[in-house]
C-alpha atoms as a PDB file:
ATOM      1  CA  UNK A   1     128.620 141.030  36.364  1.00  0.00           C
ATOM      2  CA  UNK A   2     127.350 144.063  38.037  1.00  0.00           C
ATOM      3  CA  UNK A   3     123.913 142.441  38.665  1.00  0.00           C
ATOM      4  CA  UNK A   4     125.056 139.328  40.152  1.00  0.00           C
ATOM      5  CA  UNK A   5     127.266 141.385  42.675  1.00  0.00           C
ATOM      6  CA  UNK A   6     124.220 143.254  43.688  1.00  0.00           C
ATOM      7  CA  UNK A   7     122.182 140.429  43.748  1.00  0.00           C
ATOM      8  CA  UNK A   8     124.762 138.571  46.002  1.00  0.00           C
ATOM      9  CA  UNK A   9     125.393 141.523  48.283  1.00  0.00           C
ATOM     10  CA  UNK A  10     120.904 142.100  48.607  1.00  0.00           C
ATOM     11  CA  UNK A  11     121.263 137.976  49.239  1.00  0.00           C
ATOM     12  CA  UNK A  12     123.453 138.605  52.000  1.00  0.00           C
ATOM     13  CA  UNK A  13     121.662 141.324  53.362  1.00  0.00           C
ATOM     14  CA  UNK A  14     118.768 139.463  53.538  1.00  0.00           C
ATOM     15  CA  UNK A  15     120.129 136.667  55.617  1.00  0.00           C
ATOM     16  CA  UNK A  16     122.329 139.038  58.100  1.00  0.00           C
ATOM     17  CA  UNK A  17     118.519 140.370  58.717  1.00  0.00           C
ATOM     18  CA  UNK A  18     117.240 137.078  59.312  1.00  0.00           C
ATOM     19  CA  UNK A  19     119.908 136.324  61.502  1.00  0.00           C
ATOM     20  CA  UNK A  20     119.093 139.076  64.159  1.00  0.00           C
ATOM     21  CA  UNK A  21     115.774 137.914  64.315  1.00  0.00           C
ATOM     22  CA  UNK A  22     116.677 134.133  64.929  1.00  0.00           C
ATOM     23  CA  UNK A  23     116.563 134.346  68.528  1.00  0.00           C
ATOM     24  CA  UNK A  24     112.985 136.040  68.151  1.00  0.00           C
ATOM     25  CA  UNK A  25     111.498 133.330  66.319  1.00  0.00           C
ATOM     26  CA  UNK A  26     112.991 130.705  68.458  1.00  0.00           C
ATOM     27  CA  UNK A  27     110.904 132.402  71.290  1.00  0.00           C
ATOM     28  CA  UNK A  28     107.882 133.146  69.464  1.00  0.00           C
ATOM     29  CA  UNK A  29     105.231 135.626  70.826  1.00  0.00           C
ATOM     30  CA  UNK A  30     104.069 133.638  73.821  1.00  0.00           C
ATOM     31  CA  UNK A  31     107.643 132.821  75.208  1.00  0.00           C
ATOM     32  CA  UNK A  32     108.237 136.977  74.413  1.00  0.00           C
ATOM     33  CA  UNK A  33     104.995 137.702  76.511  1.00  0.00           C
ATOM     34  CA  UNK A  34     106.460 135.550  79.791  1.00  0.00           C
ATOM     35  CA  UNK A  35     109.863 136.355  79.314  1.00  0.00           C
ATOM     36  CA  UNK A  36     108.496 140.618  79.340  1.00  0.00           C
ATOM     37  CA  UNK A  37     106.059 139.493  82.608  1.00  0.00           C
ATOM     38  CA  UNK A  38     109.045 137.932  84.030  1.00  0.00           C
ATOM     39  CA  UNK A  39     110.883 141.194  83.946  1.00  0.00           C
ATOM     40  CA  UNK A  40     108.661 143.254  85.064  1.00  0.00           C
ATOM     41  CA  UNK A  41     108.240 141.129  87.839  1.00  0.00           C
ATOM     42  CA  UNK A  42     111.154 141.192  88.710  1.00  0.00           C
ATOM     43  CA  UNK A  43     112.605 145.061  88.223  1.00  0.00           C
ATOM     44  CA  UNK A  44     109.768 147.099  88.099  1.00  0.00           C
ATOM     45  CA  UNK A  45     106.840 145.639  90.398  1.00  0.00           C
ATOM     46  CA  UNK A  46     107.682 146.873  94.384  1.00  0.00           C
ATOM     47  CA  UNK A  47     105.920 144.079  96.525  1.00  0.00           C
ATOM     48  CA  UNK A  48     105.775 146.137  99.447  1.00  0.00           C
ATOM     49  CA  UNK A  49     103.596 149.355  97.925  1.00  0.00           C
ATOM     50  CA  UNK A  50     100.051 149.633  96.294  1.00  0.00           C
ATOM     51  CA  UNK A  51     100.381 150.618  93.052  1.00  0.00           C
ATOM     52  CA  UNK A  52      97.324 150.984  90.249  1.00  0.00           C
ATOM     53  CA  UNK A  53      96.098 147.737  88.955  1.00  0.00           C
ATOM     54  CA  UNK A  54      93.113 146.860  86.474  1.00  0.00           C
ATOM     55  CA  UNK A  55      92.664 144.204  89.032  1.00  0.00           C
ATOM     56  CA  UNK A  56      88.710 143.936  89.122  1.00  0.00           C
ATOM     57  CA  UNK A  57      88.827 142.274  93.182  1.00  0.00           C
ATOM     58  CA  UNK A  58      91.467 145.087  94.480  1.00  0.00           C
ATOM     59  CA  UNK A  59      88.914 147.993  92.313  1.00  0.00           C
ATOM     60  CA  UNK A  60      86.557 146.721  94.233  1.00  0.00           C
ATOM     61  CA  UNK A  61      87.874 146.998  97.877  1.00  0.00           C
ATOM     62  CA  UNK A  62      88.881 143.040  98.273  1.00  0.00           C
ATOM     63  CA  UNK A  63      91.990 143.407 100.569  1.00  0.00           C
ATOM     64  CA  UNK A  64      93.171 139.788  98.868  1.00  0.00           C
ATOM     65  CA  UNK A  65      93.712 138.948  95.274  1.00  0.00           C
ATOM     66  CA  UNK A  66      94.822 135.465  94.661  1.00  0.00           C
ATOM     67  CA  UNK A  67      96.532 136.743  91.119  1.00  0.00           C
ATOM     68  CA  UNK A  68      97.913 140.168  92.877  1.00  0.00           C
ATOM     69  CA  UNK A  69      99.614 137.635  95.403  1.00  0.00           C
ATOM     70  CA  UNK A  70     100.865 135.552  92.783  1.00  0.00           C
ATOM     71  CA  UNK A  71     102.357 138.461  91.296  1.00  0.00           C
ATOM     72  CA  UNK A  72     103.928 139.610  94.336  1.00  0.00           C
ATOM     73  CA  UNK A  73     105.171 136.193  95.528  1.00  0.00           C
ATOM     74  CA  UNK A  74     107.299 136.141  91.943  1.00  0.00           C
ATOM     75  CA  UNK A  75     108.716 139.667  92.277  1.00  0.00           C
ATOM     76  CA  UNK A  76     109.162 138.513  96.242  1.00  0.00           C
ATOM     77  CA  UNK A  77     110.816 135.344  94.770  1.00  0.00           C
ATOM     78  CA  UNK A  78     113.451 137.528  92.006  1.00  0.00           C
ATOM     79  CA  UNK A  79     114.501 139.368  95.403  1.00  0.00           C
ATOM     80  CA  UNK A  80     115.634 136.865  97.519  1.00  0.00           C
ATOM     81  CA  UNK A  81     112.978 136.599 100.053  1.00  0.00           C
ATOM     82  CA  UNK A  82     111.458 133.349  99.751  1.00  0.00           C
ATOM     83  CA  UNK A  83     109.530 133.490 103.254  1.00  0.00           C
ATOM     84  CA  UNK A  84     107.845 136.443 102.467  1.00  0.00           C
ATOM     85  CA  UNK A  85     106.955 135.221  99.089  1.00  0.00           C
ATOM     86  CA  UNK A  86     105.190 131.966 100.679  1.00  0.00           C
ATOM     87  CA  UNK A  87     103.511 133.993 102.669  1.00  0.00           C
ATOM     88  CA  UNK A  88     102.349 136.732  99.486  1.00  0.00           C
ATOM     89  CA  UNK A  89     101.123 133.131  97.965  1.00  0.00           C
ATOM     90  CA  UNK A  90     101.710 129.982  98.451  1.00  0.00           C
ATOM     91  CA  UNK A  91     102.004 128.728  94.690  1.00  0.00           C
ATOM     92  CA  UNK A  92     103.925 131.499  93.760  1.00  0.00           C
ATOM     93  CA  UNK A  93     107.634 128.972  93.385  1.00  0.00           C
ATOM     94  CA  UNK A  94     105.392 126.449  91.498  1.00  0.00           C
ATOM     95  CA  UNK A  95     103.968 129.427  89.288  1.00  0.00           C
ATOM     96  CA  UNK A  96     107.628 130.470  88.588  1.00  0.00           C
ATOM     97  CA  UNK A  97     108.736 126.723  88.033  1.00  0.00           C
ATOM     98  CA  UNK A  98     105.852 126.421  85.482  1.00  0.00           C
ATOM     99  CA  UNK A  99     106.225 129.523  83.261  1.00  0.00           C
ATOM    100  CA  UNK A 100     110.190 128.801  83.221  1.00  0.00           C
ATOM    101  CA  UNK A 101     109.598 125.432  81.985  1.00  0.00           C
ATOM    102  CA  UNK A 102     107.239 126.194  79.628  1.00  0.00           C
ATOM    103  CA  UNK A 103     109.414 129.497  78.413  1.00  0.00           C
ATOM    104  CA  UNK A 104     111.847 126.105  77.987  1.00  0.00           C
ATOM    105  CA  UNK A 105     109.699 123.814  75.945  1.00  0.00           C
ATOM    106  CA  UNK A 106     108.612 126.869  73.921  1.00  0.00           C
ATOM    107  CA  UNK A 107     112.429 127.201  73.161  1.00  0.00           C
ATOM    108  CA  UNK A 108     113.547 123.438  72.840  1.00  0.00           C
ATOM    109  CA  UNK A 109     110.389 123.098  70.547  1.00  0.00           C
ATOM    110  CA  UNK A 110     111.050 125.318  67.956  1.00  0.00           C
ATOM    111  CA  UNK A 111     114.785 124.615  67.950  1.00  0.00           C
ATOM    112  CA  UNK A 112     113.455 121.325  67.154  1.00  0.00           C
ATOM    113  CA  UNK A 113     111.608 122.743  64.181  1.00  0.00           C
ATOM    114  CA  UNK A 114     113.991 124.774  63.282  1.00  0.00           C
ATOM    115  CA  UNK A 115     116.340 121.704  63.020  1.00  0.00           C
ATOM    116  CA  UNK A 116     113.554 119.806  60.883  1.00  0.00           C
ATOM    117  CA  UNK A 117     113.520 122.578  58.513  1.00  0.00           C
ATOM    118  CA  UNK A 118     117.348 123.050  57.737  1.00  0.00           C
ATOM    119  CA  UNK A 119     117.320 119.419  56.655  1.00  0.00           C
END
């Protein structure tokens, strides 16, 4: 009787641990890679200052990097100035659209398998 309880209560264990790291799996690495740029875009990067970059065009002295402006158009775009983020890029609402969609399909895709796999 003793072993059964045990085994019941490591059983249960088991799937509480699972469950915490449902959502995780439902966003697999790549949706938890845009999700983290998306953050950082939008709390830590500062549009308006220079700050270090391992950007190989800005090392080099070009004033204009078409990915640092893409960058700075989202973070632009996360603080409400939509202006000033057409004018850091102009694809940077289409880049947002994009990675939000995708971060979407990732989502409604593995829901799906997750679905297919319960049955």
């Amino acid at each position: 009787m003793n072993n059964i309880s045990s085994q019941l209560k490591l059983s249960a264990l088991q799937n509480l641990s699972l469950r915490k790291f449902y959502h995780l799996r439902l966003i697999s690495f790549e949706g938890f890679i845009w999700i983290t740029a998306l953050i950082y875009l939008a709390v830590f990067v500062n549009p308006y200052e220079s700050h270090f970059t391992i950007c190989p065009l800005n090392n080099l002295g070009f004033e204009h990097c078409p990915g640092c402006g893409l960058g700075n158009s989202i973070a632009l775009i996360f603080r409400g100035s939509i202006i000033e983020s057409f004018s850091a890029h102009v694809f940077g609402m289409p880049a947002l659209l994009i990675i939000l969609h995708r971060i979407y399909s990732i989502i409604r895709f593995n829901l799906s398998k997750e679905k297919t796999n319960i049955k």
